[in-house]
Protein backbone atom coordinates (compact mmCIF):
# COMPACT_ATOMS: atom_id res chain seq x y z
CA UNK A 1 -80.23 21.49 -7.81
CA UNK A 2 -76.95 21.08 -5.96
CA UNK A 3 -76.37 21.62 -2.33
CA UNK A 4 -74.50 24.96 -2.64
CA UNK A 5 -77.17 26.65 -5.15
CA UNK A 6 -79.83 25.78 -3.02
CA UNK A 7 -78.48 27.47 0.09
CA UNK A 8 -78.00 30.06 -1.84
CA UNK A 9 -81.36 30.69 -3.07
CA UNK A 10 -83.06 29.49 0.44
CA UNK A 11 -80.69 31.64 1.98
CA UNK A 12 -81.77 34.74 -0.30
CA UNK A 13 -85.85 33.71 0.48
CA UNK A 14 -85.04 34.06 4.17
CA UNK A 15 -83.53 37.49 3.88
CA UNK A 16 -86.26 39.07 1.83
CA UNK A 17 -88.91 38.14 4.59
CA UNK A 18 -89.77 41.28 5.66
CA UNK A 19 -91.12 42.51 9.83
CA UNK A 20 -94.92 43.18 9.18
CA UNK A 21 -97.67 40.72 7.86
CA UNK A 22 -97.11 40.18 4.53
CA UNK A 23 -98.18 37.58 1.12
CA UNK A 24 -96.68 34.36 1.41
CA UNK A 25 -93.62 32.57 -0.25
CA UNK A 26 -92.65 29.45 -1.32
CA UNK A 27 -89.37 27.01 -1.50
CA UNK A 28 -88.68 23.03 -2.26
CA UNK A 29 -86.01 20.90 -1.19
CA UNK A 30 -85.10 17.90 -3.12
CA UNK A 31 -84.37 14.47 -0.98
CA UNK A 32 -82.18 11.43 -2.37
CA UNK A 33 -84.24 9.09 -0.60
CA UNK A 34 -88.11 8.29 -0.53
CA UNK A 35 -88.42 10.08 3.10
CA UNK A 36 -91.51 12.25 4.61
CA UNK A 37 -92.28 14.77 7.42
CA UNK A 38 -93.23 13.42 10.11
CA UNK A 39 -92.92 15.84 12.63
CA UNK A 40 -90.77 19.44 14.19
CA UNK A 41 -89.24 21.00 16.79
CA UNK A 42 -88.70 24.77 17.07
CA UNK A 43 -85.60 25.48 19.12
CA UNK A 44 -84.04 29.16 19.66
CA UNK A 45 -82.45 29.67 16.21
CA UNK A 46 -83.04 26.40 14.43
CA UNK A 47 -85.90 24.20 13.26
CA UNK A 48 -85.52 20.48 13.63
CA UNK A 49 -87.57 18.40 11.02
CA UNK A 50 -87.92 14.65 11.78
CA UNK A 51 -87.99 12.76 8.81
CA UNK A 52 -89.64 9.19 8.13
CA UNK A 53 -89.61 6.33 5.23
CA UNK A 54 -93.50 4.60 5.70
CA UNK A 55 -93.67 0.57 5.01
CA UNK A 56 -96.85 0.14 5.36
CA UNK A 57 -100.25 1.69 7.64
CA UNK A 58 -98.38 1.25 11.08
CA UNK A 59 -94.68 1.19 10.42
CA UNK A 60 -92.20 3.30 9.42
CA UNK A 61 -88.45 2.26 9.17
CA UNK A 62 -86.31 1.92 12.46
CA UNK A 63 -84.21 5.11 11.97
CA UNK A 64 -84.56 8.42 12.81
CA UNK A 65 -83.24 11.01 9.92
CA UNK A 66 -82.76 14.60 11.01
CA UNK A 67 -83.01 18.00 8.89
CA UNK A 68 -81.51 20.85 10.77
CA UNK A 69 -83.36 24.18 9.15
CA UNK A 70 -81.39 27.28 10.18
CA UNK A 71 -82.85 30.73 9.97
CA UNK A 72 -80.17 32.10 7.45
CA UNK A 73 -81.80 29.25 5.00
CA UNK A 74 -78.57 26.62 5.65
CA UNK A 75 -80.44 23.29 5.86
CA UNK A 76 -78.05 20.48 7.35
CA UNK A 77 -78.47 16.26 7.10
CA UNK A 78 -78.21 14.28 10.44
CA UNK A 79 -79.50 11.55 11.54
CA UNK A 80 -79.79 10.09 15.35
CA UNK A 81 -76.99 7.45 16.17
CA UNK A 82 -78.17 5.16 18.42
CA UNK A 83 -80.09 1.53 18.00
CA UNK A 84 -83.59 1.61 19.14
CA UNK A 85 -85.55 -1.93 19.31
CA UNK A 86 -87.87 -1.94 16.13
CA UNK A 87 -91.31 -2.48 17.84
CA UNK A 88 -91.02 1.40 18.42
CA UNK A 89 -91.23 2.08 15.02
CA UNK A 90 -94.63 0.73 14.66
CA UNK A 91 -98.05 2.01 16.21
CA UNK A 92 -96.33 5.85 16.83
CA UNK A 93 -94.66 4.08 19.72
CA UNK A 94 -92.01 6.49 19.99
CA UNK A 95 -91.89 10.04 20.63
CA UNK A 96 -89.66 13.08 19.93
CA UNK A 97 -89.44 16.55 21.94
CA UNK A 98 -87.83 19.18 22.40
CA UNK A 99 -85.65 19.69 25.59
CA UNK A 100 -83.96 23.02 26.93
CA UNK A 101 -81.92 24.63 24.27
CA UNK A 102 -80.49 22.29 22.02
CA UNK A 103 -81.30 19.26 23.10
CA UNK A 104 -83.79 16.46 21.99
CA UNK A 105 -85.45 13.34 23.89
CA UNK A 106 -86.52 10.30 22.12
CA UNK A 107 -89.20 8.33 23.83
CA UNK A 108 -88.91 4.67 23.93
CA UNK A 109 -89.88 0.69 25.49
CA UNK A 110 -87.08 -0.93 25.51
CA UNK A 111 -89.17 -4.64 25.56
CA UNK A 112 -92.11 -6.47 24.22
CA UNK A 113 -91.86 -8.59 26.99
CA UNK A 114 -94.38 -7.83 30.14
CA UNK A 115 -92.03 -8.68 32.89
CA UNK A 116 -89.19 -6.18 31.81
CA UNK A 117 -91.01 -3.98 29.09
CA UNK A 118 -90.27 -0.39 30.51
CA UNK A 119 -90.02 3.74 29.18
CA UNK A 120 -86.70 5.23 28.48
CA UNK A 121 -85.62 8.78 27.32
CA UNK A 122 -83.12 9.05 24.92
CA UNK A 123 -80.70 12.61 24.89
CA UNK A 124 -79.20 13.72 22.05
CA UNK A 125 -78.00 16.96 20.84
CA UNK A 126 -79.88 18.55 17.49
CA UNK A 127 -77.25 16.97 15.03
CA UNK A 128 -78.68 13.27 16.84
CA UNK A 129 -75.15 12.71 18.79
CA UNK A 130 -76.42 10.24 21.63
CA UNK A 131 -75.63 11.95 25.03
CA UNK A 132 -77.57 9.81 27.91
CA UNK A 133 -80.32 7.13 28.31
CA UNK A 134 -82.75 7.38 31.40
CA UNK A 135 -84.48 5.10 32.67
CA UNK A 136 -88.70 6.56 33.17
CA UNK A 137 -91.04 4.06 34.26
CA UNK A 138 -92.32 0.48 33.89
CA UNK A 139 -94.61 -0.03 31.00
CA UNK A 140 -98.25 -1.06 32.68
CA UNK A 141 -99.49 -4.04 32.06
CA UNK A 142 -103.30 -3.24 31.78
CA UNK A 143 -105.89 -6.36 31.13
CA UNK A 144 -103.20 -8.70 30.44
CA UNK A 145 -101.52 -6.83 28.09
CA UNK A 146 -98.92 -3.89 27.87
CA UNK A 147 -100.74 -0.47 27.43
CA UNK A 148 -98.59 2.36 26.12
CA UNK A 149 -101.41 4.44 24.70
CA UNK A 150 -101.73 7.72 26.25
CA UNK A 151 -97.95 8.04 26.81
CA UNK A 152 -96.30 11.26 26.41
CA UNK A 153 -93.80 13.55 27.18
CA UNK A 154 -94.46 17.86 27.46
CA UNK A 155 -91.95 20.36 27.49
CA UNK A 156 -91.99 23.04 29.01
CA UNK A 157 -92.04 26.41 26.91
CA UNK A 158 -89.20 27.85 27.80
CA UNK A 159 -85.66 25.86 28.84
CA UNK A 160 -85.80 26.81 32.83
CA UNK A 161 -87.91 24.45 33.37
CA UNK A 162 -87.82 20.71 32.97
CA UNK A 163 -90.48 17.89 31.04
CA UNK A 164 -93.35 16.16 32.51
CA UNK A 165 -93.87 12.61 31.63
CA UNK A 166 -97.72 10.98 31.72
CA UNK A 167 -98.64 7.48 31.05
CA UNK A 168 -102.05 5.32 31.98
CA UNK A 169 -101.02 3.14 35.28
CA UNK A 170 -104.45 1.67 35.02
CA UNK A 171 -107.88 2.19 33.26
CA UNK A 172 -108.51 5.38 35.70
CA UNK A 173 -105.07 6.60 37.09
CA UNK A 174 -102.75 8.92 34.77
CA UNK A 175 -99.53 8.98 36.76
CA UNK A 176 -97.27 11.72 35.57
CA UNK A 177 -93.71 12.08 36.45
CA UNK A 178 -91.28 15.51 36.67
CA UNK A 179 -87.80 15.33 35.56
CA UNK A 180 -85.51 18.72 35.29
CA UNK A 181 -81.52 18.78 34.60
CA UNK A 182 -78.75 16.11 34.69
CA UNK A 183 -76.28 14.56 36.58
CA UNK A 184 -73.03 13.87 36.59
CA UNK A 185 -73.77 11.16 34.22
CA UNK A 186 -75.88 13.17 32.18
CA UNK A 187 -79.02 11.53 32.71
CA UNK A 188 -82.32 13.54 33.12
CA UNK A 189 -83.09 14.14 37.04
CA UNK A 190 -86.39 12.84 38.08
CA UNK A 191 -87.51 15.25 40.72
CA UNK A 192 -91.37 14.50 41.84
CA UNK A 193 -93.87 12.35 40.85
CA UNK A 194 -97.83 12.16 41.32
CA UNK A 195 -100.97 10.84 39.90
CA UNK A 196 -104.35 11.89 38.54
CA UNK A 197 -107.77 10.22 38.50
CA UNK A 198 -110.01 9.70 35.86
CA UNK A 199 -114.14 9.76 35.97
CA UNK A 200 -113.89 7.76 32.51
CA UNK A 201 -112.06 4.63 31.86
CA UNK A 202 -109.22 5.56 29.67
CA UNK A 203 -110.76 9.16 29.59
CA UNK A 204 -108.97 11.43 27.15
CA UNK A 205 -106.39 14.38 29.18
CA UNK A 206 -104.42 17.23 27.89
CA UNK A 207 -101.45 18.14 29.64
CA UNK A 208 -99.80 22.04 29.20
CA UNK A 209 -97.02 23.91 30.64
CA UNK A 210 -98.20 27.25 32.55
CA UNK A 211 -95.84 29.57 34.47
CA UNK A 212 -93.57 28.85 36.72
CA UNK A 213 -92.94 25.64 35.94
CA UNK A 214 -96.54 24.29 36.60
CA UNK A 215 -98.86 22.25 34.11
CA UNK A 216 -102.69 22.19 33.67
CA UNK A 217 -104.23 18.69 33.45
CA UNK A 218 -107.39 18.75 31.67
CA UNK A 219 -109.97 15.82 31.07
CA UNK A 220 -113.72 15.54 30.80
CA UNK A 221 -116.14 12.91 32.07
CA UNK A 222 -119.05 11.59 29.82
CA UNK A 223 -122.19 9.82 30.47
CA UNK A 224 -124.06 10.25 27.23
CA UNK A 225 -122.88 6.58 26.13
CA UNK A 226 -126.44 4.95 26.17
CA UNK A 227 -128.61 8.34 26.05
CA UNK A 228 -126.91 10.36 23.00
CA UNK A 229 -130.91 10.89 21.02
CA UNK A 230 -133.01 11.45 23.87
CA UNK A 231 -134.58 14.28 23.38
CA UNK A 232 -136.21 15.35 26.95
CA UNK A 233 -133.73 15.88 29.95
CA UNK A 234 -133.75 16.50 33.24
CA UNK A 235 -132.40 19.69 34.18
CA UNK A 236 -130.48 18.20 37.63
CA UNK A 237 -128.97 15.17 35.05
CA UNK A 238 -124.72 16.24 34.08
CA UNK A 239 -124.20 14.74 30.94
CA UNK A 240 -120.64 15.94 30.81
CA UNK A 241 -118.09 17.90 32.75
CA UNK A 242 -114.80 19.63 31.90
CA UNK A 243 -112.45 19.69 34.74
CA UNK A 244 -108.80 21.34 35.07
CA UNK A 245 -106.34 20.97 37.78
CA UNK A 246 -102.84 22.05 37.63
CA UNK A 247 -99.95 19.99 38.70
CA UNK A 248 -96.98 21.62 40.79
CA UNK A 249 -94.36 19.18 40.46
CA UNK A 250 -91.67 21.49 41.63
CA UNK A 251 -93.63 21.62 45.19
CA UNK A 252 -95.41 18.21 44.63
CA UNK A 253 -98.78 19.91 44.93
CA UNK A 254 -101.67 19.83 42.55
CA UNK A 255 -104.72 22.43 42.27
CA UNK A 256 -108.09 21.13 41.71
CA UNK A 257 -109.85 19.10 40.16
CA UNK A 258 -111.57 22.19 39.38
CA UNK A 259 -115.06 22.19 36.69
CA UNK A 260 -114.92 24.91 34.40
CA UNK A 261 -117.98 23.17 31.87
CA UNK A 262 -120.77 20.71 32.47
CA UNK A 263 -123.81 20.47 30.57
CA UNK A 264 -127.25 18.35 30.89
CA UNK A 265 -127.97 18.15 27.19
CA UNK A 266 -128.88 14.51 26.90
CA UNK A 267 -127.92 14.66 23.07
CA UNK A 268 -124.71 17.08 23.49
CA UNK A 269 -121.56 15.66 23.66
CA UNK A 270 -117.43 16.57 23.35
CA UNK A 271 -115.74 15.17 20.14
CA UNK A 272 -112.26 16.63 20.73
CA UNK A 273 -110.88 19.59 22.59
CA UNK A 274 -107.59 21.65 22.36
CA UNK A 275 -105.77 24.22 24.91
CA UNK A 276 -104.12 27.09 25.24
CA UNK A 277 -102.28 29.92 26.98
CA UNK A 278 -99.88 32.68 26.63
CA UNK A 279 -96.59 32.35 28.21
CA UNK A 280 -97.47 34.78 31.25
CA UNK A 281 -100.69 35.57 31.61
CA UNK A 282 -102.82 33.78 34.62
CA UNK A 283 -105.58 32.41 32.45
CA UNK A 284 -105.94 29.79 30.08
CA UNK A 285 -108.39 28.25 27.00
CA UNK A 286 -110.09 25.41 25.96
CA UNK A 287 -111.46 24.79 22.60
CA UNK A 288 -114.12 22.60 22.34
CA UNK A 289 -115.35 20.55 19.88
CA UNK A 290 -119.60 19.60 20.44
CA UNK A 291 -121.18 17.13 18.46
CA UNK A 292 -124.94 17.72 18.83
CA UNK A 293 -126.89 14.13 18.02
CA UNK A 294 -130.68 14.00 17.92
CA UNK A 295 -133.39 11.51 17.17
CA UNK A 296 -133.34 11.24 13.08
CA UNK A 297 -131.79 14.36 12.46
CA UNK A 298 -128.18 15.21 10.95
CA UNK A 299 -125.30 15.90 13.52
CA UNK A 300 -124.26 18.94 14.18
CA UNK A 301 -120.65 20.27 15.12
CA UNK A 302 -120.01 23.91 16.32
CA UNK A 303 -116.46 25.29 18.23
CA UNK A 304 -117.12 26.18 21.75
CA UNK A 305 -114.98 28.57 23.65
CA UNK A 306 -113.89 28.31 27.49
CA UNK A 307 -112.03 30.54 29.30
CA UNK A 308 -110.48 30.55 32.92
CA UNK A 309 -108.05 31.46 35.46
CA UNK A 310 -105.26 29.69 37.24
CA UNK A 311 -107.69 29.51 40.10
CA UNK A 312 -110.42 27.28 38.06
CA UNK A 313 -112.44 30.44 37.68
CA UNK A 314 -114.60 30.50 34.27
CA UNK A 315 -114.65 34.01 33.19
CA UNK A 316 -115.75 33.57 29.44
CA UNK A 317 -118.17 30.93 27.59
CA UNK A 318 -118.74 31.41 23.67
CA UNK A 319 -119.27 30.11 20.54
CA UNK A 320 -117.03 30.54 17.60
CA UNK A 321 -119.66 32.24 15.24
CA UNK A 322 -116.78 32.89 12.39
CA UNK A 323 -115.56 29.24 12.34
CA UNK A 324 -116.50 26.54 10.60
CA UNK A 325 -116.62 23.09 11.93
CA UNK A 326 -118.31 20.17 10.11
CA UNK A 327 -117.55 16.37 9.81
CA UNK A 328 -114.74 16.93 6.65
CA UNK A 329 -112.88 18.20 9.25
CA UNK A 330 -110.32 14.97 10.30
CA UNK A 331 -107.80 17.05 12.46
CA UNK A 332 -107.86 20.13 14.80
CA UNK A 333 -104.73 21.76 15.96
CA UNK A 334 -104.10 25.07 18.20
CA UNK A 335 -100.61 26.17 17.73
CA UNK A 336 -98.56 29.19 20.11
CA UNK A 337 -97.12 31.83 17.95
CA UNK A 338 -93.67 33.50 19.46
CA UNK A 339 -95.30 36.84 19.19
CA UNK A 340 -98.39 36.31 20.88
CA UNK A 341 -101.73 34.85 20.17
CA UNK A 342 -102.45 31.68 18.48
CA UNK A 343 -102.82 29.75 15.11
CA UNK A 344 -105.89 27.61 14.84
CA UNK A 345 -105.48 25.08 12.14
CA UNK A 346 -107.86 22.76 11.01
CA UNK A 347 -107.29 20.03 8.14
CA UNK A 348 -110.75 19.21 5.58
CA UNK A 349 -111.46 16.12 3.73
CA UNK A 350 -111.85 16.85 -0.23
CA UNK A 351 -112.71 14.19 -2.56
CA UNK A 352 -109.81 13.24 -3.30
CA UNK A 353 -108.89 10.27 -0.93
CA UNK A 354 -104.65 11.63 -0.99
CA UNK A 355 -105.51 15.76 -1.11
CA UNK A 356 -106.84 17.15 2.20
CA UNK A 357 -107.74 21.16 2.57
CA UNK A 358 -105.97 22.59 5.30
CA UNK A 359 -107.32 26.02 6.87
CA UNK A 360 -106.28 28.46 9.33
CA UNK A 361 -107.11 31.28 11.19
CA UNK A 362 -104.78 33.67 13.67
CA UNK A 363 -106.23 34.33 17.44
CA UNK A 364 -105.65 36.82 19.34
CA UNK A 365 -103.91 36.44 22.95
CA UNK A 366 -107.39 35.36 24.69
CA UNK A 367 -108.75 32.84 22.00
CA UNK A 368 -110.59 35.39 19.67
CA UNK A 369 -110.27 35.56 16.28
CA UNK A 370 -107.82 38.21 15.18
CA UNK A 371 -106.94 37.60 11.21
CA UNK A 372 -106.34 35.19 8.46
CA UNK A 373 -103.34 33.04 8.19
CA UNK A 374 -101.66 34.44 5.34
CA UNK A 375 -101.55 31.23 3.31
CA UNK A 376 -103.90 30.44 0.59
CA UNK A 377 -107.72 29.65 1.35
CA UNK A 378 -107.14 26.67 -0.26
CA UNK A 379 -104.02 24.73 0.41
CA UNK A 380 -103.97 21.36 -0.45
CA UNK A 381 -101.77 19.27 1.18
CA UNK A 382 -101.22 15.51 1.03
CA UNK A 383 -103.08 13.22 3.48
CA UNK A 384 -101.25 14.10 6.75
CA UNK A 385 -97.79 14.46 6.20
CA UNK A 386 -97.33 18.35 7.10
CA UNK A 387 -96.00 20.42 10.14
CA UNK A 388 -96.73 23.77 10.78
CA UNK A 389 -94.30 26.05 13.45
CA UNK A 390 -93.31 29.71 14.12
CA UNK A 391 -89.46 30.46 13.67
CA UNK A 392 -89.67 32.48 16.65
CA UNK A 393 -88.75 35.56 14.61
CA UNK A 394 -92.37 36.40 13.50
CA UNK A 395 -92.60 34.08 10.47
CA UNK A 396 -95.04 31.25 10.60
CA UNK A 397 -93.83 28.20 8.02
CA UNK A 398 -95.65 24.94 6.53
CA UNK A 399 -94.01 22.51 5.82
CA UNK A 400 -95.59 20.03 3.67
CA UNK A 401 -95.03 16.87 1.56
CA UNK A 402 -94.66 18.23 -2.38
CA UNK A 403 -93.88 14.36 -3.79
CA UNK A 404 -92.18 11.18 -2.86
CA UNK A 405 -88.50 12.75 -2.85
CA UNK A 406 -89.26 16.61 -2.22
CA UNK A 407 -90.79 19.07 0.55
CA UNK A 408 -91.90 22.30 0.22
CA UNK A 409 -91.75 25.46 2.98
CA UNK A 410 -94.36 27.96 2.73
CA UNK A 411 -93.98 30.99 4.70
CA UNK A 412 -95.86 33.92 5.93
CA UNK A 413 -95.03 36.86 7.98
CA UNK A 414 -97.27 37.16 11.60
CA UNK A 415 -98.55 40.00 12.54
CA UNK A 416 -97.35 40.90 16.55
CA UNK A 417 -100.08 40.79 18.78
CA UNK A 418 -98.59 42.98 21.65
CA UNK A 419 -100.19 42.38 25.34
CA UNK A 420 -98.10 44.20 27.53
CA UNK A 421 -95.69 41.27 29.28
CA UNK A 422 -97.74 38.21 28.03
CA UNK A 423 -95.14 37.89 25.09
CA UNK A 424 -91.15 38.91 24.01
CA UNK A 425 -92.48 41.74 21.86
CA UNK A 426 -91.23 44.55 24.60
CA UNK A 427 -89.69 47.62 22.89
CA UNK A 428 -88.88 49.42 26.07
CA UNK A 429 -89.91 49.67 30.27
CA UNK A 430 -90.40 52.61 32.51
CA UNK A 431 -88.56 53.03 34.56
CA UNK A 432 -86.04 52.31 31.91
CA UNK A 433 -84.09 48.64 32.74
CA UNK A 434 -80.73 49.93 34.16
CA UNK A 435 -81.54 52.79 35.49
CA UNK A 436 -81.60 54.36 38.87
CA UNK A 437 -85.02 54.55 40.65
């Protein structure tokens, strides 16, 4: 199929998506080359696909191919012109996000060597045109060794507000960074900087963007290492605690630590967790995954529920009763929908060592389960190499790896789950915008 047919026909696809929740549809592109998804960015009227070429388990090839997926169907080939050293290309060194409106930063260490070995940002624009390179941090040098594990970069959801940057200083500091417009050179600002403590060497955090250009930090603290099949407890013994605190970089203040879970269940412990929260609202979720180990039995794995205010304030424990959770699954992923509420996604070994089973389920605005996905019960996809976004125009897409030289979108209209300001779905105010009060 040649370039101009296939616009057509993606660009017809587009069109007859339709405004309510609907059956899902289908389209392939073709590649020349042997390349595969690794990753997306949704920006106001485009998606940005990053595309890879694997060599082997830990390396993919040092370049950085771009396709540019507009919402009339028009796909576009770029790729990012500028030379980044090749150790970032191996071990998910790098990183790509999303920054303001049509921008994207490339994470990088410029050096393998532990006297000089330090973070830069790359800026280009969405066709990969190189724009500025800023300088972050030092790399930290933990137990002889450099440590970049941990590093990351979060955006903040909307483009009035600027990326945080977190990295591991040492086995039990997190030391985050703030960074918001550019300068005359048009390198990224750094405005504040802080750090965060950790109960648990290396302990695992989650960092999200709340309003008003604020983040929650969340990390938990275990101490069922030695004690995970005892089966009496004592009732005074924590086995495990969530905690939360939320980092004001634009006041350099931080909230908390605050606990909003702890258990004493000797044989209970936290797997994985993932968070949410709508764009306005003042409370947030956590999503818990609990393994539950005891003395020659079978583990068990259930979804647990938390739910709390800006203030640290727990207003809602439960467990996910309609959700299925069980050691296939190898992934778990909570995705915000434009429209409100939330796509929980969660990826199933089958068999078949290549073909995984990937699920998913729609929640409502506080974390509750609100419908189906849309897409098939059982999608196969191949091992890992799949994306899943919202085109910010009510359609929720896969994208997912069809064979060596092709991709194919799957798409599925989302139904709008309306909740007053907490999303852009606002027909119309009263007193009417405009108008004299």
């Amino acid at each position: 199929m040649n370039l101009s047919s296939y616009f057509i026909t993606i660009a017809i696809f587009f069109l007859l998506i339709k405004p309510l929740y609907s059956s899902w549809n289908n389209i392939i592109y073709n590649e020349t080359e042997r390349l595969v998804i690794a990753q997306t960015f949704d920006l106001r009227d485009k998606t940005i696909l990053h595309m890879t070429r694997p060599i082997n388990e830990t390396c993919v090839e040092a370049k950085i191919d771009l396709r540019i997926l507009h919402q009339n169907g028009i796909i576009e080939v770029a790729s990012i012109d500028y030379q980044i050293p090749e150790h970032n290309f191996c071990n998910g060194i790098f990183q790509i996000k999303r920054y303001q409106l049509n921008y994207l930063l490339v994470l990088y260490v410029n050096s393998t060597d532990i006297e000089s070995a330090s973070y830069y940002v790359l800026l280009v624009d969405y066709e990969g045109k190189f724009i500025s390179n800023t300088y972050l941090a030092p790399v930290s040098v933990i137990n002889g060794s450099l440590y970049t594990c941990g590093t990351t970069i979060t955006s903040y959801t909307t483009e009035e507000y600027g990326i945080l940057f977190t990295t591991y200083e040492s086995e039990t500091v997190v030391s985050w960074s703030y960074l918001d417009g550019l300068d005359d050179k048009r390198n990224i600002i750094k405005i504040n900087n802080g750090k965060q403590s950790l109960k648990t060497p290396f302990g695992p955090y989650f960092v999200s963007p709340r309003i008003e250009g604020n983040f929650i930090f969340i990390t938990y603290d275990s101490m069922n290492a030695e004690n995970k099949c005892v089966e009496s407890n004592d009732p005074t013994d924590i086995r495990f605690i969530v905690y939360v605190s939320y980092l004001k970089p634009i006041m350099n203040g931080v909230d908390g630590p605050f606990i909003i879970y702890q258990s004493t269940i000797p044989h209970l412990s936290v797997d994985k967790f993932v968070c949410g929260n709508t764009r306005m609202s003042m409370s947030s979720f956590c999503i818990l995954v609990m393994n539950s180990v005891k003395a020659n039995k079978k583990s068990k794995k259930h979804l647990l529920k938390i739910s709390f205010q800006d203030s640290g304030s727990v207003f809602n424990i439960e467990k996910y009763s309609n959700l299925k959770f069980d050691d296939n699954v190898i992934k778990l992923e909570l995705h915000n929908l434009y429209y409100g509420g939330f796509l929980l996604s969660l990826l199933k070994r089958t068999p078949d060592k290549i073909i995984n089973n990937l699920q998913g389920t729609i929640l409502n605005n506080d974390g509750n389960y609100y419908s189906n996905w849309g897409l098939p019960t059982d999608l196969k996809v191949t091992q890992e190499f799949y994306v899943i976004g919202d085109f910010n125009n009510g359609t929720m897409y896969l994208i997912a790896q069809e064979d060596e030289f092709s991709w194919k979108i799957s798409s599925s209209n989302l139904p709008r789950i309306s909740n007053d300001y907490n999303n852009p779905c606002v027909n119309k105010t009263f007193p009417l915008i405009g108008s004299n009060v």
